[in-house]
PDB file of N, CA and C in Angstrom:
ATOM      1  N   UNK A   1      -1.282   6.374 -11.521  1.00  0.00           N
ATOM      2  CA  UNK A   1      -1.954   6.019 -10.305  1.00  0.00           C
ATOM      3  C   UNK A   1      -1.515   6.982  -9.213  1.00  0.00           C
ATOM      4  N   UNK A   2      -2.125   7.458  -7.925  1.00  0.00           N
ATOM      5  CA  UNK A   2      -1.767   8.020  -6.752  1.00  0.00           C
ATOM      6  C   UNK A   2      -0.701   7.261  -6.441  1.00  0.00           C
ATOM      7  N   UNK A   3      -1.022   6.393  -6.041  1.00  0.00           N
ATOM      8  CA  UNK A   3      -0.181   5.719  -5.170  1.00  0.00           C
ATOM      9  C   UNK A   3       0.375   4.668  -6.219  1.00  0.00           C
ATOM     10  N   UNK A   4       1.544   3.932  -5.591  1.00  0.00           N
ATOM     11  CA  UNK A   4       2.300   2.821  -6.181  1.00  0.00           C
ATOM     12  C   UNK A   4       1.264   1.330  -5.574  1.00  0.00           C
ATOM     13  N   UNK A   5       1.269   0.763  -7.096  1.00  0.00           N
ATOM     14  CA  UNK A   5       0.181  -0.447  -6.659  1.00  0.00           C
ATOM     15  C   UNK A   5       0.823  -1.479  -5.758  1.00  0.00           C
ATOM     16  N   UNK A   6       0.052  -1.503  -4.613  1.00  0.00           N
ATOM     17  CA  UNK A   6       0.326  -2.300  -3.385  1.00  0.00           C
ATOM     18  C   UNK A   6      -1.023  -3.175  -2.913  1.00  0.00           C
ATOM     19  N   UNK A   7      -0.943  -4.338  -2.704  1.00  0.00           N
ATOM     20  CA  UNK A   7      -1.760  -4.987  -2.267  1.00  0.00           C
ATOM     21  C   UNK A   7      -2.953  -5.681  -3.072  1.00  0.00           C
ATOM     22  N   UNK A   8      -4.600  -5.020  -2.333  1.00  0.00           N
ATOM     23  CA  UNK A   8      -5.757  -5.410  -3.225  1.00  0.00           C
ATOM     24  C   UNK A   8      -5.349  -4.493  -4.858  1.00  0.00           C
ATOM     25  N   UNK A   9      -4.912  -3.454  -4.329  1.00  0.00           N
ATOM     26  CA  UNK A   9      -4.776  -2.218  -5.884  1.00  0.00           C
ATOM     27  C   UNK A   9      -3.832  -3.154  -6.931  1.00  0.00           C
ATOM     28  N   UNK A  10      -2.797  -3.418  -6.300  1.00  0.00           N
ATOM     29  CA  UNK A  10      -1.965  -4.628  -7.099  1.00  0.00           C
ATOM     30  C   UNK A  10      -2.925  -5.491  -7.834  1.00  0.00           C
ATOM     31  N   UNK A  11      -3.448  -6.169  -7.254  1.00  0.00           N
ATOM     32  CA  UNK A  11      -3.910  -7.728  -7.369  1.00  0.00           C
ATOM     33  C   UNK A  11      -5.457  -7.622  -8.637  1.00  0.00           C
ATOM     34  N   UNK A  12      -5.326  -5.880  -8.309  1.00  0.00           N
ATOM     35  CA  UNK A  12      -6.380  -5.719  -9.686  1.00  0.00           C
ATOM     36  C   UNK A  12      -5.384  -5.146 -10.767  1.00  0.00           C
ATOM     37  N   UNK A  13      -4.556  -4.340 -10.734  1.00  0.00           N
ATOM     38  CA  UNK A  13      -3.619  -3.777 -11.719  1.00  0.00           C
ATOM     39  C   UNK A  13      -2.803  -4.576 -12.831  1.00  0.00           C
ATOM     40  N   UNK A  14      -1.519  -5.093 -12.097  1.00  0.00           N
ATOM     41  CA  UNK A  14      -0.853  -6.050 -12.460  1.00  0.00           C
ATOM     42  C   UNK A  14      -1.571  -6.894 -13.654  1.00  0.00           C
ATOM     43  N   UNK A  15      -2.996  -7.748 -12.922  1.00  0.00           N
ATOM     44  CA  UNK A  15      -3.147  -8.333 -14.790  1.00  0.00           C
ATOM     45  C   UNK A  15      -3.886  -7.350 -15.856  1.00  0.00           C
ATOM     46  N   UNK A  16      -4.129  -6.435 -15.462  1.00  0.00           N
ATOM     47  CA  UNK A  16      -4.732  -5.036 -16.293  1.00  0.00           C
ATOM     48  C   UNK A  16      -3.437  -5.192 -17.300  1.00  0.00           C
ATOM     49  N   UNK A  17      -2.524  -4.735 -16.700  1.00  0.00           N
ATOM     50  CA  UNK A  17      -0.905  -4.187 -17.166  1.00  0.00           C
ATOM     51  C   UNK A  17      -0.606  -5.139 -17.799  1.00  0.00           C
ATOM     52  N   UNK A  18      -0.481  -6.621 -17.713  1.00  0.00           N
ATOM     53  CA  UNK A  18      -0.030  -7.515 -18.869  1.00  0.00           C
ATOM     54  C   UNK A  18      -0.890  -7.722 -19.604  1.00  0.00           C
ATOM     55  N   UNK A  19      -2.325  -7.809 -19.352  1.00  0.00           N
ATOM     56  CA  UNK A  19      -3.412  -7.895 -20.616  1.00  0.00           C
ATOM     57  C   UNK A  19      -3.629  -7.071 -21.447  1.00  0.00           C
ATOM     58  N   UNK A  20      -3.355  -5.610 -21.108  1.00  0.00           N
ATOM     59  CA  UNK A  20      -3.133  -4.739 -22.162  1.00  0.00           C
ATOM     60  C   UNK A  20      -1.958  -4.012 -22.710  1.00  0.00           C
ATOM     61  N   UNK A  21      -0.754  -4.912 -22.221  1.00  0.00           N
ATOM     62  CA  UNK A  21       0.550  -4.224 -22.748  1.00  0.00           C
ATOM     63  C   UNK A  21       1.209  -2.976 -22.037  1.00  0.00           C
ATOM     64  N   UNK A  22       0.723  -2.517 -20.826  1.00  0.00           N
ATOM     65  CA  UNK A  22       1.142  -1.564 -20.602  1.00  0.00           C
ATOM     66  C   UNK A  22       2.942  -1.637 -20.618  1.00  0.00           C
ATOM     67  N   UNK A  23       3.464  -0.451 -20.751  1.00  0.00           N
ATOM     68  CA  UNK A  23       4.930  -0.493 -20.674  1.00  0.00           C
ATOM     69  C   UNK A  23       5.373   0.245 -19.439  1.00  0.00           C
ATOM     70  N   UNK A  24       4.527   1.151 -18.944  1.00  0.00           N
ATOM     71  CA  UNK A  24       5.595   1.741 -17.639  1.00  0.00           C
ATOM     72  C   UNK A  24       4.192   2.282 -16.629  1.00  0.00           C
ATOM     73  N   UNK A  25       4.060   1.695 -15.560  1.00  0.00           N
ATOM     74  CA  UNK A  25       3.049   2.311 -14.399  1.00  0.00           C
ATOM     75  C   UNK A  25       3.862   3.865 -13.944  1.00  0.00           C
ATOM     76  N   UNK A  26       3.172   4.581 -13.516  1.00  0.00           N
ATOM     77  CA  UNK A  26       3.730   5.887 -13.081  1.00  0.00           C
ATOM     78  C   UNK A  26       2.343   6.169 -11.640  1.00  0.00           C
ATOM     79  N   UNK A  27       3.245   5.977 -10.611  1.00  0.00           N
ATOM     80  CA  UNK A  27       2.651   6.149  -9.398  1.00  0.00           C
ATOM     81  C   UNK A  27       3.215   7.415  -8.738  1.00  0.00           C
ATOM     82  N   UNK A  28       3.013   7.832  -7.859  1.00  0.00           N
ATOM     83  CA  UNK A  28       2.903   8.884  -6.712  1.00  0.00           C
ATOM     84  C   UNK A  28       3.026   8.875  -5.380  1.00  0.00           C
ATOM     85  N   UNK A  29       2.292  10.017  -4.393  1.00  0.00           N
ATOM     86  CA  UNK A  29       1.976   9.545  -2.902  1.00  0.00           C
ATOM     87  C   UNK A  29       3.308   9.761  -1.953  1.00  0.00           C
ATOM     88  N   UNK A  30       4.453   8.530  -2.240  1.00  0.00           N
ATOM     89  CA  UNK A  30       4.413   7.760  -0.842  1.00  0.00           C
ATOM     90  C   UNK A  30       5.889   8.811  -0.921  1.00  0.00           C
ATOM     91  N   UNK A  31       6.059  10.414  -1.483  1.00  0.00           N
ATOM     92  CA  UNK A  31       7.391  10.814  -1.479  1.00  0.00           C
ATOM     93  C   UNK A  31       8.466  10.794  -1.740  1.00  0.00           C
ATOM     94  N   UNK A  32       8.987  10.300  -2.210  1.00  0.00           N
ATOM     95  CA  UNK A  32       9.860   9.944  -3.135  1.00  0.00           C
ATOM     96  C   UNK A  32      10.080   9.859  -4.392  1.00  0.00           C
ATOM     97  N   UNK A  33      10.947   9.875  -5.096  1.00  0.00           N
ATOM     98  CA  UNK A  33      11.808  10.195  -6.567  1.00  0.00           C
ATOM     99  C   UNK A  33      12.401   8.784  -6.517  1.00  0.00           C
ATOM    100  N   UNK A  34      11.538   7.859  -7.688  1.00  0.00           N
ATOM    101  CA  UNK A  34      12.096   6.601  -7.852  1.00  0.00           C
ATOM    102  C   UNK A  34      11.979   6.028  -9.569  1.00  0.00           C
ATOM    103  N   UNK A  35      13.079   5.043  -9.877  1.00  0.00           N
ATOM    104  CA  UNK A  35      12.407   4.265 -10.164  1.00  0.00           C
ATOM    105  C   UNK A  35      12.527   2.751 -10.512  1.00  0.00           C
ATOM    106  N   UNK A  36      11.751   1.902 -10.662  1.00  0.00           N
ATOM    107  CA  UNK A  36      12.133   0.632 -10.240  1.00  0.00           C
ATOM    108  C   UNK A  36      11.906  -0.390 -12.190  1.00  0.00           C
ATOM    109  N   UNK A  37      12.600  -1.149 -12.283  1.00  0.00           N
ATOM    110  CA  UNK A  37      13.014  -1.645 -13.351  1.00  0.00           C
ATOM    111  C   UNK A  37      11.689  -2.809 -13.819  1.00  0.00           C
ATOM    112  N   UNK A  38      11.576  -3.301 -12.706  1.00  0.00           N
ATOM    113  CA  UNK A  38      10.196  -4.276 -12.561  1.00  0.00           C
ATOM    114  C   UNK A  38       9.439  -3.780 -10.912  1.00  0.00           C
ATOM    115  N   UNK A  39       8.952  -3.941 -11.263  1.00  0.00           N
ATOM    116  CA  UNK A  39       7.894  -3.381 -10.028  1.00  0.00           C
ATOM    117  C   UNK A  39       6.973  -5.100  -9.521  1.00  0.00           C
ATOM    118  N   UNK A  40       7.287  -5.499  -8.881  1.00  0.00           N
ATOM    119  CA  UNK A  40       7.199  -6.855  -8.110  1.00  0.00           C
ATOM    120  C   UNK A  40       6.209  -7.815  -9.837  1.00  0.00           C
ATOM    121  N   UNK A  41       4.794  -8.474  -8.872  1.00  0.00           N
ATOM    122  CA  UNK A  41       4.513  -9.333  -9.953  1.00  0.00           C
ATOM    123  C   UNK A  41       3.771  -8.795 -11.200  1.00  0.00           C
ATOM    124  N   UNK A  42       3.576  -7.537 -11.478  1.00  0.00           N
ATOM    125  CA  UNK A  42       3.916  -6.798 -12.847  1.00  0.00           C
ATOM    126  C   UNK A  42       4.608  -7.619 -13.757  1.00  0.00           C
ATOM    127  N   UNK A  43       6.033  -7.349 -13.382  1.00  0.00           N
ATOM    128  CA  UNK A  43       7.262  -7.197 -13.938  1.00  0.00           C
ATOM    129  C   UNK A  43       7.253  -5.795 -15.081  1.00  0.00           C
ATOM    130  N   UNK A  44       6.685  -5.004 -14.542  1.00  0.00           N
ATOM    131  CA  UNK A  44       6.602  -3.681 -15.673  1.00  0.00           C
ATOM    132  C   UNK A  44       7.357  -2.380 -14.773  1.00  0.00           C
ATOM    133  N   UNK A  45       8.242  -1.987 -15.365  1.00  0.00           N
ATOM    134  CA  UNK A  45       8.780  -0.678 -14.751  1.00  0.00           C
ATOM    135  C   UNK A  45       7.596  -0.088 -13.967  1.00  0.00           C
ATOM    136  N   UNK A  46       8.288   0.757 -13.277  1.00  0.00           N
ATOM    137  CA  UNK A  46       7.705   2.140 -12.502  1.00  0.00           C
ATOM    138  C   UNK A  46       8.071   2.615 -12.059  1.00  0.00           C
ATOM    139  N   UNK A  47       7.722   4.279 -12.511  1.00  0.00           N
ATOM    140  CA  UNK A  47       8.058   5.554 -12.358  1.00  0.00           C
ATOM    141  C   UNK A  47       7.404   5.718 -11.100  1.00  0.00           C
ATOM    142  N   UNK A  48       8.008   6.915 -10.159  1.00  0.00           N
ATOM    143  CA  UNK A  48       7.375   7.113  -8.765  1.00  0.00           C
ATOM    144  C   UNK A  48       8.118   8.624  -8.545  1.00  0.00           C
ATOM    145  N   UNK A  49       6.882   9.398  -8.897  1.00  0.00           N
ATOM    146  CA  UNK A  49       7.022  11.109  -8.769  1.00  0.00           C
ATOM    147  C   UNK A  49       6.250  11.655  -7.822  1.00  0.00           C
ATOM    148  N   UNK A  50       6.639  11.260  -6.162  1.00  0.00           N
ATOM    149  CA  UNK A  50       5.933  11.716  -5.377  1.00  0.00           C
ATOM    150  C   UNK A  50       7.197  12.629  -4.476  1.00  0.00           C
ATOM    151  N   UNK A  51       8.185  13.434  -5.211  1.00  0.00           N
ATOM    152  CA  UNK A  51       9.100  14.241  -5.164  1.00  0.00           C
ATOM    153  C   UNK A  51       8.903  15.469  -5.209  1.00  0.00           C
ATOM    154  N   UNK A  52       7.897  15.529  -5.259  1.00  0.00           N
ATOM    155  CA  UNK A  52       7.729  17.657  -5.600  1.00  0.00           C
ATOM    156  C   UNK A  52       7.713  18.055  -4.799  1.00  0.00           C
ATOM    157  N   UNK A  53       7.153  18.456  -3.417  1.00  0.00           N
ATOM    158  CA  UNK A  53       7.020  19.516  -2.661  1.00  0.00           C
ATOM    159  C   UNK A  53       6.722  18.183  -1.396  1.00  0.00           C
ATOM    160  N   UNK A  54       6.420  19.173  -0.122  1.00  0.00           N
ATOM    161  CA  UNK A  54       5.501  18.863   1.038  1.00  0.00           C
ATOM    162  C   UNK A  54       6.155  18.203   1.742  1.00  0.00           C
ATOM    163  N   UNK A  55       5.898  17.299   2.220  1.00  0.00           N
ATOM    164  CA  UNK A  55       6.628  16.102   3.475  1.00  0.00           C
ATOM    165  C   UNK A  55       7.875  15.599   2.948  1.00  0.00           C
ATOM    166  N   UNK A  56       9.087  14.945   3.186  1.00  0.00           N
ATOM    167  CA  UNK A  56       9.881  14.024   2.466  1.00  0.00           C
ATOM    168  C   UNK A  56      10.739  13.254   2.568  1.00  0.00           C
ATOM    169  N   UNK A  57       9.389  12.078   3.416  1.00  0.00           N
ATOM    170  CA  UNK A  57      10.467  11.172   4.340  1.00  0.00           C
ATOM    171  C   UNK A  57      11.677  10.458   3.987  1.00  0.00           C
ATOM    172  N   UNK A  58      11.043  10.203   2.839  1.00  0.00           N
ATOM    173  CA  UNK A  58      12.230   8.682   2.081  1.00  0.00           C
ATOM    174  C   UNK A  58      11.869   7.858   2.981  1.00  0.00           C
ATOM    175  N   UNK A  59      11.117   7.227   2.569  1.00  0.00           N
ATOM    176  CA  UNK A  59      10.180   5.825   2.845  1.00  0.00           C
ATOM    177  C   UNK A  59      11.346   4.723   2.471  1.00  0.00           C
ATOM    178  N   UNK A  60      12.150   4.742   1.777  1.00  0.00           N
ATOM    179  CA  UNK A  60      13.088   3.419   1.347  1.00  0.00           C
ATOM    180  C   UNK A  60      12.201   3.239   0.027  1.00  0.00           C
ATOM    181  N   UNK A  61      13.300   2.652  -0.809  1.00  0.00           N
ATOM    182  CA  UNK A  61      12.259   2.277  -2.109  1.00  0.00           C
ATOM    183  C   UNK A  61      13.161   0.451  -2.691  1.00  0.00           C
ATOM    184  N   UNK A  62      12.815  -0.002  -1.416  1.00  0.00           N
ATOM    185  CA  UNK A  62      13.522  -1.109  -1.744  1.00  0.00           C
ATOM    186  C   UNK A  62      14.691  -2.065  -2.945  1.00  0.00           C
ATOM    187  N   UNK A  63      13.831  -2.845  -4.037  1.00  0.00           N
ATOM    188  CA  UNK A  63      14.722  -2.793  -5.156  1.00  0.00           C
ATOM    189  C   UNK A  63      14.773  -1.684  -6.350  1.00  0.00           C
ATOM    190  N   UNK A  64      14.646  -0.934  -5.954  1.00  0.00           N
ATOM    191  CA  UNK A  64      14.705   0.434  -6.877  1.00  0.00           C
ATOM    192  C   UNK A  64      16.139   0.712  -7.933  1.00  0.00           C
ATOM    193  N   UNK A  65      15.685   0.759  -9.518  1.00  0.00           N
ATOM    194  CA  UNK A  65      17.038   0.666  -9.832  1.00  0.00           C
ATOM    195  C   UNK A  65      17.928   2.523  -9.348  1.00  0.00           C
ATOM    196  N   UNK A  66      17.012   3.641  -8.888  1.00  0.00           N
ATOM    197  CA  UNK A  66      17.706   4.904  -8.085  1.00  0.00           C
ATOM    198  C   UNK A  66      16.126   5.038  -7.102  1.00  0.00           C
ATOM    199  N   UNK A  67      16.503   5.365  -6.358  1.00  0.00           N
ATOM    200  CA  UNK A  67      15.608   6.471  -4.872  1.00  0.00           C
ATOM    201  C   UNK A  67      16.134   7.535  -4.626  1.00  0.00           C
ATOM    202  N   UNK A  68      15.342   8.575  -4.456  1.00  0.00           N
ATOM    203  CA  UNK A  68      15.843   9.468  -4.147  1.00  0.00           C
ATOM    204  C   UNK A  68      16.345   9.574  -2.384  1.00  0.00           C
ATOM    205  N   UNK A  69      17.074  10.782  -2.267  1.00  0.00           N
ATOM    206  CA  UNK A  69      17.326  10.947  -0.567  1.00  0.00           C
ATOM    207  C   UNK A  69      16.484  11.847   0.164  1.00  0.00           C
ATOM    208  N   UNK A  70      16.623  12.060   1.294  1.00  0.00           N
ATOM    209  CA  UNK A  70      14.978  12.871   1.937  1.00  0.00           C
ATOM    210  C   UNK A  70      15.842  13.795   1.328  1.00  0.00           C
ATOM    211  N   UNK A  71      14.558  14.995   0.848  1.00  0.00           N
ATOM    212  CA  UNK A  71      14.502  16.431   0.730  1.00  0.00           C
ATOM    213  C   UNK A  71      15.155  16.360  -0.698  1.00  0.00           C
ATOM    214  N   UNK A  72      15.686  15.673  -1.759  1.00  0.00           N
ATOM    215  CA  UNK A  72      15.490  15.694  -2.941  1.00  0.00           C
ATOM    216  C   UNK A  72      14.525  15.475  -3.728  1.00  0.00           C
ATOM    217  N   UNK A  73      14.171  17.177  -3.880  1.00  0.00           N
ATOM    218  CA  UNK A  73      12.736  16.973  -4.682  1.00  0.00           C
ATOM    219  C   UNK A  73      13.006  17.089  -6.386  1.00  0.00           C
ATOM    220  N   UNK A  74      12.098  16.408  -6.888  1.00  0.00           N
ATOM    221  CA  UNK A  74      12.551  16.566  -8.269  1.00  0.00           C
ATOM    222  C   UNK A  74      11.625  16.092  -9.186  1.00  0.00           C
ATOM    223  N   UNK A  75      11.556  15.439 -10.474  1.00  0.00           N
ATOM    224  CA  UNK A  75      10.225  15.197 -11.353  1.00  0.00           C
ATOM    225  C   UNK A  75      10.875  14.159 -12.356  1.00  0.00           C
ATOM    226  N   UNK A  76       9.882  13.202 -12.948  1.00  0.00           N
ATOM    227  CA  UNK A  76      10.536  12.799 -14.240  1.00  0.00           C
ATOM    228  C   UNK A  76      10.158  13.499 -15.692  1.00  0.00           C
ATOM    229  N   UNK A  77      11.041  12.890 -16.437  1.00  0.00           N
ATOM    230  CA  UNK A  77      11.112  13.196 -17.492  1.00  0.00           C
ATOM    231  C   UNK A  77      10.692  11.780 -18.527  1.00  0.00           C
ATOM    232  N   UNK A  78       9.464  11.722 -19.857  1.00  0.00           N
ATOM    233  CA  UNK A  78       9.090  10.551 -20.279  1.00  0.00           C
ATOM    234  C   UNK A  78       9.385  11.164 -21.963  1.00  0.00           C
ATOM    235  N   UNK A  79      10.450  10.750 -22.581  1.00  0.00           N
ATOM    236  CA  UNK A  79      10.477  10.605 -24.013  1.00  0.00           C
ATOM    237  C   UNK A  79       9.611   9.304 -25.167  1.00  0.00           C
ATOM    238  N   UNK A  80       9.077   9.565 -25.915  1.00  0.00           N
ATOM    239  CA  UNK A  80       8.233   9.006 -26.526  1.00  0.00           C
ATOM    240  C   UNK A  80       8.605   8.842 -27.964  1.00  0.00           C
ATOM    241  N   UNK A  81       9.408   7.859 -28.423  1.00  0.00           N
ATOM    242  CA  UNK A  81       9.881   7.576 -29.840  1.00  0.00           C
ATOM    243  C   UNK A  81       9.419   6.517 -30.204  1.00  0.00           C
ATOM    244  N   UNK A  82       9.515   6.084 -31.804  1.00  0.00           N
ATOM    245  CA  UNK A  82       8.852   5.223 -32.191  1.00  0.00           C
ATOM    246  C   UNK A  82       9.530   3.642 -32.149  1.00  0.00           C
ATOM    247  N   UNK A  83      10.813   3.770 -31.165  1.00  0.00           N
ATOM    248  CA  UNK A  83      11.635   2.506 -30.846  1.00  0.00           C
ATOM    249  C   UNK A  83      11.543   2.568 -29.335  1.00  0.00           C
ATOM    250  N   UNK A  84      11.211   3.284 -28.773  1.00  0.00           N
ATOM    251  CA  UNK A  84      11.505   3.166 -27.072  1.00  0.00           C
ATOM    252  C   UNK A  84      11.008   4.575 -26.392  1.00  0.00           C
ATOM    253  N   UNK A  85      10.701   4.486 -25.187  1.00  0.00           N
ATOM    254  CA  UNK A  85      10.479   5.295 -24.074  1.00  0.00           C
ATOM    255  C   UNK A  85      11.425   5.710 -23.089  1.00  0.00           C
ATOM    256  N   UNK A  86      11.703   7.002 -23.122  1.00  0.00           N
ATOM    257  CA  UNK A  86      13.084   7.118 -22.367  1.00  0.00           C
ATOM    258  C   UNK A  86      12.588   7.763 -21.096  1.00  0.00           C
ATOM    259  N   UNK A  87      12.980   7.136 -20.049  1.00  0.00           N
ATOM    260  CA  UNK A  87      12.273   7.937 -18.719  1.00  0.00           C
ATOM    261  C   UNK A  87      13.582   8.170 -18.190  1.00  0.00           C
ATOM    262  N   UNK A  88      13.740   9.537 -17.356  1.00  0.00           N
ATOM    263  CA  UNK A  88      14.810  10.156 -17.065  1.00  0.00           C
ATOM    264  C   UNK A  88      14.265  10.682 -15.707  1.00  0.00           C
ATOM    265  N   UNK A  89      14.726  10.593 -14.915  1.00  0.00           N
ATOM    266  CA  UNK A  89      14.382  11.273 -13.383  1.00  0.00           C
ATOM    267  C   UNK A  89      15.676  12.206 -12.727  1.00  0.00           C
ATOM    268  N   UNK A  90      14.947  13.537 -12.735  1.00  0.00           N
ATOM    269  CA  UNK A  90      16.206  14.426 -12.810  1.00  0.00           C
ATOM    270  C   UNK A  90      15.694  14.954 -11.344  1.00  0.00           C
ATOM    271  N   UNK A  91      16.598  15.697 -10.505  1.00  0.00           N
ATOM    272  CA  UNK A  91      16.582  15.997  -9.110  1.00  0.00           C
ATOM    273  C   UNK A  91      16.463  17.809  -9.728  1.00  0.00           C
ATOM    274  N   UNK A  92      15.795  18.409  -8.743  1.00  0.00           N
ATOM    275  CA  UNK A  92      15.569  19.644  -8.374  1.00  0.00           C
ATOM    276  C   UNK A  92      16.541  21.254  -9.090  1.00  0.00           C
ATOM    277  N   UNK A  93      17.666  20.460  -8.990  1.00  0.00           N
ATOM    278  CA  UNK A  93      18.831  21.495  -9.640  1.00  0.00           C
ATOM    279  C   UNK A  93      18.816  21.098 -10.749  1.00  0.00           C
ATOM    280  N   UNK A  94      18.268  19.862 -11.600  1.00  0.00           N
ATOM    281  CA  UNK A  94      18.733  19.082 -13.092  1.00  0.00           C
ATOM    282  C   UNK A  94      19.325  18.507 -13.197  1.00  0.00           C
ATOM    283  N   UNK A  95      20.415  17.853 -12.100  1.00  0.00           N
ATOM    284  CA  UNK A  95      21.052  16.783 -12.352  1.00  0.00           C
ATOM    285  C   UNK A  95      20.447  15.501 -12.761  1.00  0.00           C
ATOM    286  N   UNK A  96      20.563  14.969 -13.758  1.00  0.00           N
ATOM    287  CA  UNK A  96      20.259  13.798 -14.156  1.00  0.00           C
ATOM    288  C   UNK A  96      20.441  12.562 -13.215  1.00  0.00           C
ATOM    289  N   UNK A  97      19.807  11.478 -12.657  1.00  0.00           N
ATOM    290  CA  UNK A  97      20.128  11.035 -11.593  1.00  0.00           C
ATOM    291  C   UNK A  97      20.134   9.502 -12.382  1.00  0.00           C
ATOM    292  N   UNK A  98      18.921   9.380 -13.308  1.00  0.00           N
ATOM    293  CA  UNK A  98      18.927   8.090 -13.778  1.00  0.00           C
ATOM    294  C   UNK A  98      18.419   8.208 -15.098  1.00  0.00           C
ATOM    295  N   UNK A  99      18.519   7.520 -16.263  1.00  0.00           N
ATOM    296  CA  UNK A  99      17.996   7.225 -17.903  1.00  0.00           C
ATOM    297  C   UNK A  99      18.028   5.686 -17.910  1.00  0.00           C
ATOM    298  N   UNK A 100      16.686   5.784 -18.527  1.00  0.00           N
ATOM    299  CA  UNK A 100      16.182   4.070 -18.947  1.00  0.00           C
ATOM    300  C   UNK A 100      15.294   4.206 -19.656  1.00  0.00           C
ATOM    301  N   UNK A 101      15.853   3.329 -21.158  1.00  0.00           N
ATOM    302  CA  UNK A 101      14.686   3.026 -22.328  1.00  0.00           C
ATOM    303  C   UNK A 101      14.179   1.760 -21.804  1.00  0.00           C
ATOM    304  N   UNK A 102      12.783   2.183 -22.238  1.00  0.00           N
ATOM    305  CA  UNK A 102      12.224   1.178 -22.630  1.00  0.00           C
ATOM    306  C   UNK A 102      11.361   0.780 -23.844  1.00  0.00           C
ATOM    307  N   UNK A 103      11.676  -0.416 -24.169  1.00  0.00           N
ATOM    308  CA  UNK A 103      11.691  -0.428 -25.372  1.00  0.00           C
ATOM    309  C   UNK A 103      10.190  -1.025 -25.999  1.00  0.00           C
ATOM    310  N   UNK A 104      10.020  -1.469 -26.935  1.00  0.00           N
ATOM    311  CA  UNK A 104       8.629  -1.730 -27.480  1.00  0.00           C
ATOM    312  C   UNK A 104       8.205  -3.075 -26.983  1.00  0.00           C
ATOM    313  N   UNK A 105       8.966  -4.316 -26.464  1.00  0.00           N
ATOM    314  CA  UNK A 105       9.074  -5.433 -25.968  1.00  0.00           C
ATOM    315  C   UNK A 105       8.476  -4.970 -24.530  1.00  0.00           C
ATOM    316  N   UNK A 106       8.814  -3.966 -24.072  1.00  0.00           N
ATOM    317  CA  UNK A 106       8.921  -4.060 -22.329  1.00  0.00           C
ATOM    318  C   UNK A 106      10.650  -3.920 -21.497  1.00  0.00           C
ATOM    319  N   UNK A 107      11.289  -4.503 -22.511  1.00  0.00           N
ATOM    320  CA  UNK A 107      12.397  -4.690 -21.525  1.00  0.00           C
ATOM    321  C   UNK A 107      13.207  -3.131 -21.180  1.00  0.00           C
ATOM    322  N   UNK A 108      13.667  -3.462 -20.382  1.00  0.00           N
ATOM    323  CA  UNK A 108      14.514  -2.127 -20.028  1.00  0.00           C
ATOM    324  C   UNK A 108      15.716  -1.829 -20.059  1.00  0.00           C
ATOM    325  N   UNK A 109      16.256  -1.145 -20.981  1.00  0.00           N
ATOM    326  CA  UNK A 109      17.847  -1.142 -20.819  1.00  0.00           C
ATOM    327  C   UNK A 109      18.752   0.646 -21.038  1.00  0.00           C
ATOM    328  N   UNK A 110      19.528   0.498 -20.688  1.00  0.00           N
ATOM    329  CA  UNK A 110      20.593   1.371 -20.466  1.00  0.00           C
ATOM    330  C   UNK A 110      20.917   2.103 -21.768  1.00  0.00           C
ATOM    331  N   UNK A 111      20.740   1.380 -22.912  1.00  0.00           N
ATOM    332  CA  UNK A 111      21.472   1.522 -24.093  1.00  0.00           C
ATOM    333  C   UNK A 111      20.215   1.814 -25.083  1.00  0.00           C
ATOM    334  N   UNK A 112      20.626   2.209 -26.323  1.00  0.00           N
ATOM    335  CA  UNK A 112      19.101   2.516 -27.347  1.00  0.00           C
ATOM    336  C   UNK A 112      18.732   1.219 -27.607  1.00  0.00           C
ATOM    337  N   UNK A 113      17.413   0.872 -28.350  1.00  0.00           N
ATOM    338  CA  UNK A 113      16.621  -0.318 -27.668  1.00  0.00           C
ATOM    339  C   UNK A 113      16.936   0.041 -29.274  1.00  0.00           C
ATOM    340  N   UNK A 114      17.179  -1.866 -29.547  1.00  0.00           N
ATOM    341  CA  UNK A 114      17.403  -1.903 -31.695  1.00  0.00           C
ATOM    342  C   UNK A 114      16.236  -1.765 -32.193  1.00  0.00           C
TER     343      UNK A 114
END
């Protein structure tokens, strides 16, 4: 999506996302390098790669399990195995900032998904 689903965009998304299983929304836009573990009434991760270039306020990214800081620009990274999804959000130089599987359930964890 452009943007991170907020509002009417929510209120159509969200049951999209549980009726068809989605496992991870990946939004844009609002500047920032995020990402959040459940993303409000989802409850489905989301990625937020609006870190690359241009403006970079740091809007706040409220319960975010990392946000980036203004002027850390950077990109994610999405691994695709046949037990889990590894999304990695690395900052500008490559420092690794955050790793989270997710696994074939949905849930999200730290560790390899069994």
């Amino acid at each position: 999506m452009h943007h991170k689903p907020h509002g009417d965009i929510a209120r159509l998304v969200h049951p999209l996302a549980q009726q068809y299983g989605v496992q991870l929304m990946i939004g844009s836009h609002t500047h920032e390098l995020a990402f959040f573990e459940s993303w409000y009434n989802s409850n489905k991760p989301l990625l937020v790669v609006g870190a690359g270039g241009g403006a970079q306020a740091n809007p706040g990214c409220g319960r975010a399990a990392y946000c980036s800081h203004a002027g850390d620009y950077g990109f994610g990274d999405i691994e695709i195995t046949e037990k889990q999804m590894t999304v990695k959000v690395l900052r500008h130089d490559g420092d690794e900032m955050i790793t989270r599987n997710i696994c074939r359930d949905g849930s999200v964890v730290q560790t390899a998904c069994a």
